[in-house]
PDB file of N, CA and C in Angstrom:
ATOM      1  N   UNK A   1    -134.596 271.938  23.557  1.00  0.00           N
ATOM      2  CA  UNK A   1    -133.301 272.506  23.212  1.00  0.00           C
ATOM      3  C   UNK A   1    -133.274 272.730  21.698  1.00  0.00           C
ATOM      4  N   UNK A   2    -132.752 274.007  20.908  1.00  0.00           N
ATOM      5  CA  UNK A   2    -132.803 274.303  19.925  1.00  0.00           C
ATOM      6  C   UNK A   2    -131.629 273.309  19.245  1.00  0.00           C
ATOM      7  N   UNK A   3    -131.784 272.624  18.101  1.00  0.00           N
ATOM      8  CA  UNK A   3    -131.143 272.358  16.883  1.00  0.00           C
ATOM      9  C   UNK A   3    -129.704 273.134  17.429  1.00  0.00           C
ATOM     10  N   UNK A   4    -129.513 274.243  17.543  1.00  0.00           N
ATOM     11  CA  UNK A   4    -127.876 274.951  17.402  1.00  0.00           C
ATOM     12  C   UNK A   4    -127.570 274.392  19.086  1.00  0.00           C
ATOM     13  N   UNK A   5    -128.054 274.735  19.638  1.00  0.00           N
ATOM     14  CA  UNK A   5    -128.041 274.102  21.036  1.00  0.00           C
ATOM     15  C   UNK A   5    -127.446 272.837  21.188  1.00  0.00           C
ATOM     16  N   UNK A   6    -128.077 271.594  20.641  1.00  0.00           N
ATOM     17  CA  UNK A   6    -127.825 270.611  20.648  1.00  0.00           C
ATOM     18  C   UNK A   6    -126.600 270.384  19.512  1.00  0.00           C
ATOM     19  N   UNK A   7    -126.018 270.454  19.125  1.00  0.00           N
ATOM     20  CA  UNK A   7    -124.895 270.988  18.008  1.00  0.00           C
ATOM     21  C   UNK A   7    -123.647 271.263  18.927  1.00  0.00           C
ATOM     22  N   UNK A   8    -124.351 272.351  19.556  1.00  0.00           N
ATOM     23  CA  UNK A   8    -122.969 272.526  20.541  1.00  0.00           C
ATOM     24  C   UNK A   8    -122.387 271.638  21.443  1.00  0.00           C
ATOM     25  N   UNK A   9    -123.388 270.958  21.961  1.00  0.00           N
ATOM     26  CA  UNK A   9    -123.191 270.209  22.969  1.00  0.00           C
ATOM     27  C   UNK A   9    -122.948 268.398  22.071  1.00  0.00           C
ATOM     28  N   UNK A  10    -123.202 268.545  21.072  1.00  0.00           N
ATOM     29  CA  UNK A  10    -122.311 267.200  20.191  1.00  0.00           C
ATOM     30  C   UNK A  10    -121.145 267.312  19.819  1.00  0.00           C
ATOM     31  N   UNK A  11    -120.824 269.100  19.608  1.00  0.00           N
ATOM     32  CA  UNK A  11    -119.595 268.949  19.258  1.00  0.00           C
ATOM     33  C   UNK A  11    -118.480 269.093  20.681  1.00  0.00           C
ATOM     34  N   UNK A  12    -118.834 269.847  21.865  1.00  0.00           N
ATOM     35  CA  UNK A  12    -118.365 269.286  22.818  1.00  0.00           C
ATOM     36  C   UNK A  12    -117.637 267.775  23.312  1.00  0.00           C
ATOM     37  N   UNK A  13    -119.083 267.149  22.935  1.00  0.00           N
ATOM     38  CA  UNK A  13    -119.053 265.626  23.368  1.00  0.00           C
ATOM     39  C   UNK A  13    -117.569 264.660  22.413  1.00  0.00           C
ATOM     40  N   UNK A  14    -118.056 265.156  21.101  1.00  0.00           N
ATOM     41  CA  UNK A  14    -116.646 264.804  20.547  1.00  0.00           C
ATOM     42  C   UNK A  14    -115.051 265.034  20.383  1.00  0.00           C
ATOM     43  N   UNK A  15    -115.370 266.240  20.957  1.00  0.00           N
ATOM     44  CA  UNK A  15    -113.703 266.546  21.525  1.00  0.00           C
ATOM     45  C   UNK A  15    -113.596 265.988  22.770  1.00  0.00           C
ATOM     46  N   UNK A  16    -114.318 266.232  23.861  1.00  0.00           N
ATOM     47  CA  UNK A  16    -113.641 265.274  24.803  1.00  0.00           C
ATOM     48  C   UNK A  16    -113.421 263.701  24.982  1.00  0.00           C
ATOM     49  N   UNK A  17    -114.032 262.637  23.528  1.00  0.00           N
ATOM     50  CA  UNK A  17    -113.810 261.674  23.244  1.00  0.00           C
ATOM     51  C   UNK A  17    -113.045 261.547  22.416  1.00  0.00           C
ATOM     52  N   UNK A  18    -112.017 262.843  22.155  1.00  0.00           N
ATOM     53  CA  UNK A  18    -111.038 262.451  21.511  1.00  0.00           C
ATOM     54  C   UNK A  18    -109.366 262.870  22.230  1.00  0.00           C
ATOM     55  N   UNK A  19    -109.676 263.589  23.499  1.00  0.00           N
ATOM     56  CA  UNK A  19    -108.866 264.059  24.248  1.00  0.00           C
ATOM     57  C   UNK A  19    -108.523 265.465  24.270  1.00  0.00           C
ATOM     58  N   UNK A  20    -110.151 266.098  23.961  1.00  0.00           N
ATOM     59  CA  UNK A  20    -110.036 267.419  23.989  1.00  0.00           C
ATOM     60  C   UNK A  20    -109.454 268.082  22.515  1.00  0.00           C
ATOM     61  N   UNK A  21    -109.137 267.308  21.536  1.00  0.00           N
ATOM     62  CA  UNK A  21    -108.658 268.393  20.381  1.00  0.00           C
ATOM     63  C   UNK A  21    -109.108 267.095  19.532  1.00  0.00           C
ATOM     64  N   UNK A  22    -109.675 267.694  18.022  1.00  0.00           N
ATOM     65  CA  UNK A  22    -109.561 266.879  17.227  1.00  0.00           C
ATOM     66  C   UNK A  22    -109.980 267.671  15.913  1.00  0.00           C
ATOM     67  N   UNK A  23    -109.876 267.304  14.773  1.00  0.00           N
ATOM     68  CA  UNK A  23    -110.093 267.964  13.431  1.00  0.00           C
ATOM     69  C   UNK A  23    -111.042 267.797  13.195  1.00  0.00           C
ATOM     70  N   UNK A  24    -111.860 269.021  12.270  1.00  0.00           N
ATOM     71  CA  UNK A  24    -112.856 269.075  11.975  1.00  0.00           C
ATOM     72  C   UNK A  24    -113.703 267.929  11.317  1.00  0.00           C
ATOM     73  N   UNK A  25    -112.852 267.467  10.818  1.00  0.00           N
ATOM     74  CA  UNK A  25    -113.494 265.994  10.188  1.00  0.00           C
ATOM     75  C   UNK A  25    -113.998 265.128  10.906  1.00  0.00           C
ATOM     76  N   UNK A  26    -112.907 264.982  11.776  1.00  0.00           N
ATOM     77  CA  UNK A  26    -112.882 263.801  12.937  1.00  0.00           C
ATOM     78  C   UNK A  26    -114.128 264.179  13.715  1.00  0.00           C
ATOM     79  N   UNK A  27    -114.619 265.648  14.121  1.00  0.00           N
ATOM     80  CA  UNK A  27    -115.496 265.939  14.635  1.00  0.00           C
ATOM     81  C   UNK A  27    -116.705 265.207  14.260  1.00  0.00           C
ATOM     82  N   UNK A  28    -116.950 265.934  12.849  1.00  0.00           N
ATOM     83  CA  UNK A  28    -117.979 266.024  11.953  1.00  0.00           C
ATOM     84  C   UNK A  28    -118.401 264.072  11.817  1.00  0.00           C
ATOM     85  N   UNK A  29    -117.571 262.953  11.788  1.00  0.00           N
ATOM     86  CA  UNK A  29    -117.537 261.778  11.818  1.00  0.00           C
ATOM     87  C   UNK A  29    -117.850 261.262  13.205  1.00  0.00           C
ATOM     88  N   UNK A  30    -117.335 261.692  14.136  1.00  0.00           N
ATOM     89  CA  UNK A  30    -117.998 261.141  15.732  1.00  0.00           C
ATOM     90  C   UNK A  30    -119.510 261.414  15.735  1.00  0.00           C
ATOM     91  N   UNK A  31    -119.389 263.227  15.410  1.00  0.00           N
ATOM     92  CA  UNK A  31    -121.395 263.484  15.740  1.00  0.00           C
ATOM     93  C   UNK A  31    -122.110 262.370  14.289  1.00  0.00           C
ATOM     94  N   UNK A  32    -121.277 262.101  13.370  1.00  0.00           N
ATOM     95  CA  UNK A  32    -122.466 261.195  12.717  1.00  0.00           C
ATOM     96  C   UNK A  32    -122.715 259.890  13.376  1.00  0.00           C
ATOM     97  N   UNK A  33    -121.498 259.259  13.591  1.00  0.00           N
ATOM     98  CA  UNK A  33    -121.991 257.722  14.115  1.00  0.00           C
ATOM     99  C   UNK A  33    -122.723 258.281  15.246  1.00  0.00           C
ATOM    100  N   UNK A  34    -122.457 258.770  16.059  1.00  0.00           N
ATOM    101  CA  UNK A  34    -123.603 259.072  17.582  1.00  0.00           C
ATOM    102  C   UNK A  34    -124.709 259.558  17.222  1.00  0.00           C
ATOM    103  N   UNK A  35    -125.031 260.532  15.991  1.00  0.00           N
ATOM    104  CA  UNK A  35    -126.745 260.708  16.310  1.00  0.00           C
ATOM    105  C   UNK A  35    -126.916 260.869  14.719  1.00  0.00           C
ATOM    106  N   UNK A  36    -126.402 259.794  13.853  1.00  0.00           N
ATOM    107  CA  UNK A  36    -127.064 259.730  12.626  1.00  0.00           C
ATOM    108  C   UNK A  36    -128.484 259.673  12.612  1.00  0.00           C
ATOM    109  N   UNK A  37    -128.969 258.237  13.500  1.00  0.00           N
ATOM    110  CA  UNK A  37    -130.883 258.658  13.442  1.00  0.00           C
ATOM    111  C   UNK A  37    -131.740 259.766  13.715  1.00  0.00           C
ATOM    112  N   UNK A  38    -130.805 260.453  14.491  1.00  0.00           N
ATOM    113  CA  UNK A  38    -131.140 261.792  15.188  1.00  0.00           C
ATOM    114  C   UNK A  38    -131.522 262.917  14.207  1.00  0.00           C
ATOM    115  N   UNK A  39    -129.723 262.649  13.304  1.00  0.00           N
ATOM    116  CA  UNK A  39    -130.036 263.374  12.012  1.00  0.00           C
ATOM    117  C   UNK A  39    -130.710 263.584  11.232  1.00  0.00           C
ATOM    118  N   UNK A  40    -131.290 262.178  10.590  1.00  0.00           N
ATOM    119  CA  UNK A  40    -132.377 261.898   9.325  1.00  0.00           C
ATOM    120  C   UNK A  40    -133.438 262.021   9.570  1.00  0.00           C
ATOM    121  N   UNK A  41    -133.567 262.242  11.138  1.00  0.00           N
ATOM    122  CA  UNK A  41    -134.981 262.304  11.130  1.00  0.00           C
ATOM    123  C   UNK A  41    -135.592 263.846  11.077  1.00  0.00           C
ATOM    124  N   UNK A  42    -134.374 264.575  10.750  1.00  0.00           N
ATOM    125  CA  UNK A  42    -135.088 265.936  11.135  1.00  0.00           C
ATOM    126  C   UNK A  42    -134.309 266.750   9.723  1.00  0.00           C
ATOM    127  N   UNK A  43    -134.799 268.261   9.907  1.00  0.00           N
ATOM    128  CA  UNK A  43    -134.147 269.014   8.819  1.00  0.00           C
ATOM    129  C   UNK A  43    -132.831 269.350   8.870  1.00  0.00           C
ATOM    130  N   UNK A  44    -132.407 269.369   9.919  1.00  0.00           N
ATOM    131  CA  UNK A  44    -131.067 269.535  10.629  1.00  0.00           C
ATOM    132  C   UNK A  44    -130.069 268.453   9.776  1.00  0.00           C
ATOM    133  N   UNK A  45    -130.804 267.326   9.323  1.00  0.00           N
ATOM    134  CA  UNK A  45    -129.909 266.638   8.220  1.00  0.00           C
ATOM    135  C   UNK A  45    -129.143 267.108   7.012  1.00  0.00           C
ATOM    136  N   UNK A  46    -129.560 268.349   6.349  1.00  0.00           N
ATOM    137  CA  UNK A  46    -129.398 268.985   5.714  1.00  0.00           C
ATOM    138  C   UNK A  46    -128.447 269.971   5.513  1.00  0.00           C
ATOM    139  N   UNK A  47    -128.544 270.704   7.060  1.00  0.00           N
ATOM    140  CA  UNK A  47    -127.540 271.615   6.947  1.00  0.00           C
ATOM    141  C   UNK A  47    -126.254 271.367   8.644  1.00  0.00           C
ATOM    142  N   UNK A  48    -126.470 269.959   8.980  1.00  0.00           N
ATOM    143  CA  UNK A  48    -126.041 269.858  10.160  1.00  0.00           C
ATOM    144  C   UNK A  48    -124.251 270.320  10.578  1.00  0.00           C
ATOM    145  N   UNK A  49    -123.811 269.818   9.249  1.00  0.00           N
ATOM    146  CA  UNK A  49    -121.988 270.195   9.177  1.00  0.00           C
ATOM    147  C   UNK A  49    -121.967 272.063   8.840  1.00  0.00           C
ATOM    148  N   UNK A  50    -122.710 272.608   8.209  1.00  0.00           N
ATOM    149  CA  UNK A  50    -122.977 274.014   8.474  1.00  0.00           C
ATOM    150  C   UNK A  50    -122.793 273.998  10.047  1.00  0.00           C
ATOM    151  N   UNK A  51    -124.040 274.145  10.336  1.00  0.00           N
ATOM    152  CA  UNK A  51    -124.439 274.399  11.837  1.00  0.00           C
ATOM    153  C   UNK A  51    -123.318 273.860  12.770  1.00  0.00           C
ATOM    154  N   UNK A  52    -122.799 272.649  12.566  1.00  0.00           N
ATOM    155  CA  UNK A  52    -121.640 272.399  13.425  1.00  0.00           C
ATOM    156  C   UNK A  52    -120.572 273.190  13.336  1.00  0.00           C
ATOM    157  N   UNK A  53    -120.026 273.631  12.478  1.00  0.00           N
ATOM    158  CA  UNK A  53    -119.284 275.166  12.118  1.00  0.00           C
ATOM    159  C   UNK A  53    -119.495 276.082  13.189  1.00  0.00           C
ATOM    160  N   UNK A  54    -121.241 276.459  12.727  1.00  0.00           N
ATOM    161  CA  UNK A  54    -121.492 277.510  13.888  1.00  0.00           C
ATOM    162  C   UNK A  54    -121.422 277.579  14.824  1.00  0.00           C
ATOM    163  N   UNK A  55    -121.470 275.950  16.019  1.00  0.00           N
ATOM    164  CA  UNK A  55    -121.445 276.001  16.916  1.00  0.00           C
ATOM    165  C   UNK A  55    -119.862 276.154  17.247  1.00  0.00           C
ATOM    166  N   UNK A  56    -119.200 275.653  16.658  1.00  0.00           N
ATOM    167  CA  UNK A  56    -117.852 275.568  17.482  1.00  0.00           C
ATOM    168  C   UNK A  56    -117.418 277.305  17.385  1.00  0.00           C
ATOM    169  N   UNK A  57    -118.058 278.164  16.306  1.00  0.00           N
ATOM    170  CA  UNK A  57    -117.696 279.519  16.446  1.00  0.00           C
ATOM    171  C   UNK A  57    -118.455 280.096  17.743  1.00  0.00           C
ATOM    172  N   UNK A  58    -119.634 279.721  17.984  1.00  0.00           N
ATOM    173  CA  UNK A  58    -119.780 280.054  19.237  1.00  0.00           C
ATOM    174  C   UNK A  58    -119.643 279.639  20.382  1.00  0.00           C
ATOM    175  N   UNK A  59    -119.045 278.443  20.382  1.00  0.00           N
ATOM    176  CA  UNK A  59    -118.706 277.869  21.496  1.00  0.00           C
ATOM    177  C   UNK A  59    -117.021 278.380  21.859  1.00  0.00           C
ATOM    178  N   UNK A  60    -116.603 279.187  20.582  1.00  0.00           N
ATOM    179  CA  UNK A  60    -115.305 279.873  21.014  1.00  0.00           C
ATOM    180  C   UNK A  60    -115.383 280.985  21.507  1.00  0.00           C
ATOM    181  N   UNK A  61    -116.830 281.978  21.385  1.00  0.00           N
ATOM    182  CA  UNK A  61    -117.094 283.329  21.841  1.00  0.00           C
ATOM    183  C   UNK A  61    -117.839 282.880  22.976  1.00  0.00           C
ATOM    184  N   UNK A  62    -117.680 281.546  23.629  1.00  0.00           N
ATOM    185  CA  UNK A  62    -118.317 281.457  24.785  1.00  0.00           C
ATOM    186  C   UNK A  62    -116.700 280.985  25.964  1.00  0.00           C
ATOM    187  N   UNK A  63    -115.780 280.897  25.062  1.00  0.00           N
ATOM    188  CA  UNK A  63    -114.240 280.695  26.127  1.00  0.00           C
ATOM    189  C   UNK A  63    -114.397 278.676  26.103  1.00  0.00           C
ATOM    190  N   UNK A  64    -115.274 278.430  25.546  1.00  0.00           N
ATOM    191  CA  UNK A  64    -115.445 276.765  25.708  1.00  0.00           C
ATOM    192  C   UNK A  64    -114.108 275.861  24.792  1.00  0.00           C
ATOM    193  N   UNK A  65    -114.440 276.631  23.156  1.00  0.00           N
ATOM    194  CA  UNK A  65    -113.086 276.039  22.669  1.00  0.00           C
ATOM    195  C   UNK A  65    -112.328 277.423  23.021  1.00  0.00           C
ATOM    196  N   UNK A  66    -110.432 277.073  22.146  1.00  0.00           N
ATOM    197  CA  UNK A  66    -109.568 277.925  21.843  1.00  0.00           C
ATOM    198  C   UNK A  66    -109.939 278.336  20.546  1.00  0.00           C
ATOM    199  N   UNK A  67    -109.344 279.624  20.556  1.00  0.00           N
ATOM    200  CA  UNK A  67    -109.686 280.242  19.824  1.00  0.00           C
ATOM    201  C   UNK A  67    -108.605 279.672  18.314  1.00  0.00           C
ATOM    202  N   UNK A  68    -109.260 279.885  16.786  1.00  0.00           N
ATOM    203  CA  UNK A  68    -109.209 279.169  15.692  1.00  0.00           C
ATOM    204  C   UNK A  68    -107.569 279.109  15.517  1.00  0.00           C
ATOM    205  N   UNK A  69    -107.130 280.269  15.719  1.00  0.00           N
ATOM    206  CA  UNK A  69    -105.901 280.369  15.485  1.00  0.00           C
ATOM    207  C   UNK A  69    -104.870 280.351  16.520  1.00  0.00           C
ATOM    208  N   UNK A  70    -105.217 279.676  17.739  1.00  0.00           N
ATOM    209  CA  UNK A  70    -104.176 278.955  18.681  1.00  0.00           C
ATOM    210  C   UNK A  70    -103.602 277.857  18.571  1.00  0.00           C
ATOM    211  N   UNK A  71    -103.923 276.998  17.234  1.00  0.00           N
ATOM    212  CA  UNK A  71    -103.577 275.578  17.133  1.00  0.00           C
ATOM    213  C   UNK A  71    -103.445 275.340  15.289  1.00  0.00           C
ATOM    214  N   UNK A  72    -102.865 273.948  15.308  1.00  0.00           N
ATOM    215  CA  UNK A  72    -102.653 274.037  13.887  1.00  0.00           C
ATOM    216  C   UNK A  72    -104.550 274.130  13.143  1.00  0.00           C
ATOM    217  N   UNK A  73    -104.071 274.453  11.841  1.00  0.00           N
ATOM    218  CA  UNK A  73    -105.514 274.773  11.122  1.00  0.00           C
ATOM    219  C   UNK A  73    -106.263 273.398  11.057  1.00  0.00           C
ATOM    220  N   UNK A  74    -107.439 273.911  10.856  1.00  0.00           N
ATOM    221  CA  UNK A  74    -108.511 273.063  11.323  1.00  0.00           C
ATOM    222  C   UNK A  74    -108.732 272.267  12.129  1.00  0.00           C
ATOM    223  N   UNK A  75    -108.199 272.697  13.486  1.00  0.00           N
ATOM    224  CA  UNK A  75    -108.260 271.265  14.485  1.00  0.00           C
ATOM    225  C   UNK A  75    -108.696 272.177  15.705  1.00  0.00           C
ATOM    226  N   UNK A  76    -109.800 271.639  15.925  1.00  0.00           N
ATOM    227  CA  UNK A  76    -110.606 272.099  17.289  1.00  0.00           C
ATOM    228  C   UNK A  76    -110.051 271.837  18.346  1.00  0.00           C
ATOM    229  N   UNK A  77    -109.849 272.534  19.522  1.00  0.00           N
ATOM    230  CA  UNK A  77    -109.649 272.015  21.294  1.00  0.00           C
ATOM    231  C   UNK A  77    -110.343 272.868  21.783  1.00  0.00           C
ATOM    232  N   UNK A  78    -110.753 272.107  22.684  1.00  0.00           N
ATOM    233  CA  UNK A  78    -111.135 272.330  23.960  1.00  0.00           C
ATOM    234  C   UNK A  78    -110.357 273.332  24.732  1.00  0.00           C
ATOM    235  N   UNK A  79    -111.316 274.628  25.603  1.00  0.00           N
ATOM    236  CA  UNK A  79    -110.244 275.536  26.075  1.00  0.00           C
ATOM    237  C   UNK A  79    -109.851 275.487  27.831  1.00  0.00           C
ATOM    238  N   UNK A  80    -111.190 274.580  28.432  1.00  0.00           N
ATOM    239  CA  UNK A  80    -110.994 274.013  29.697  1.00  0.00           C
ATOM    240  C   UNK A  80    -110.986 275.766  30.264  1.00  0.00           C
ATOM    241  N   UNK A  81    -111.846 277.034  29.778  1.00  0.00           N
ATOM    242  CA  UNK A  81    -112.575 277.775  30.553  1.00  0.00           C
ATOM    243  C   UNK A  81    -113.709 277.740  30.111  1.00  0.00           C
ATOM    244  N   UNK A  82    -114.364 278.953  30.850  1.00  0.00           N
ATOM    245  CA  UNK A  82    -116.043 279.063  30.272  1.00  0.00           C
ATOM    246  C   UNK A  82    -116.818 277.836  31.119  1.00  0.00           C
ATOM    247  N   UNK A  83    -117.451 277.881  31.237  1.00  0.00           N
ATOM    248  CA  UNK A  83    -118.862 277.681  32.002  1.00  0.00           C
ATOM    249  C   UNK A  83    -119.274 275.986  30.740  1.00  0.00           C
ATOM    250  N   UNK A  84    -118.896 275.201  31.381  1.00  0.00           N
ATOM    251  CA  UNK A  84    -119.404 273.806  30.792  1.00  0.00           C
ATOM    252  C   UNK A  84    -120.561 273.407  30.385  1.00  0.00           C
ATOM    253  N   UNK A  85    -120.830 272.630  28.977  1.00  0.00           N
ATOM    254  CA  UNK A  85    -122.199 272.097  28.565  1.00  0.00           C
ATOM    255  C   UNK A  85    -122.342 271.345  28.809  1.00  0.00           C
ATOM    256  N   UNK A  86    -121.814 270.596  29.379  1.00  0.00           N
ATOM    257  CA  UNK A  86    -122.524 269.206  29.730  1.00  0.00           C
ATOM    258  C   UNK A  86    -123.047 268.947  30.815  1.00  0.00           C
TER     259      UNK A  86
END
């Protein structure tokens, strides 16, 4: 599974451990405690909060989240359509 691949599917994982919506921060802080070793061990350490960006933009052109401007700013949800990653 590609680096962006796996991105998507962390940032998935952390919205629904937070009840489906949570802020970008809050995001960005769940995927570290869950796969910090994951992180350091690769280049993806580097640019991983980039790339988590990207994924949630494509995980919104996939119907997975809502779209940016359905909710207050900066706070991700879950859109409960689209075809599931997990």
């Amino acid at each position: 599974m590609s680096h962006k691949a796996v991105l998507q599917q962390w940032v998935l994982e952390a919205l629904a451990a937070h009840g489906g919506k949570a802020e970008r921060l809050t995001v960005a802080k769940h995927i570290w405690h869950a796969h910090q070793r994951e992180l350091e061990g690769t280049e993806l350490f580097y640019t991983w909060q980039y790339d988590m960006s990207w994924a949630a933009a494509e995980l919104r052109k996939l119907g997975q989240l809502k779209p940016a401007n359905a909710g207050p700013s900066g706070v991700w949800a879950l859109s409960g359509d689209g075809p599931s990653l997990f």
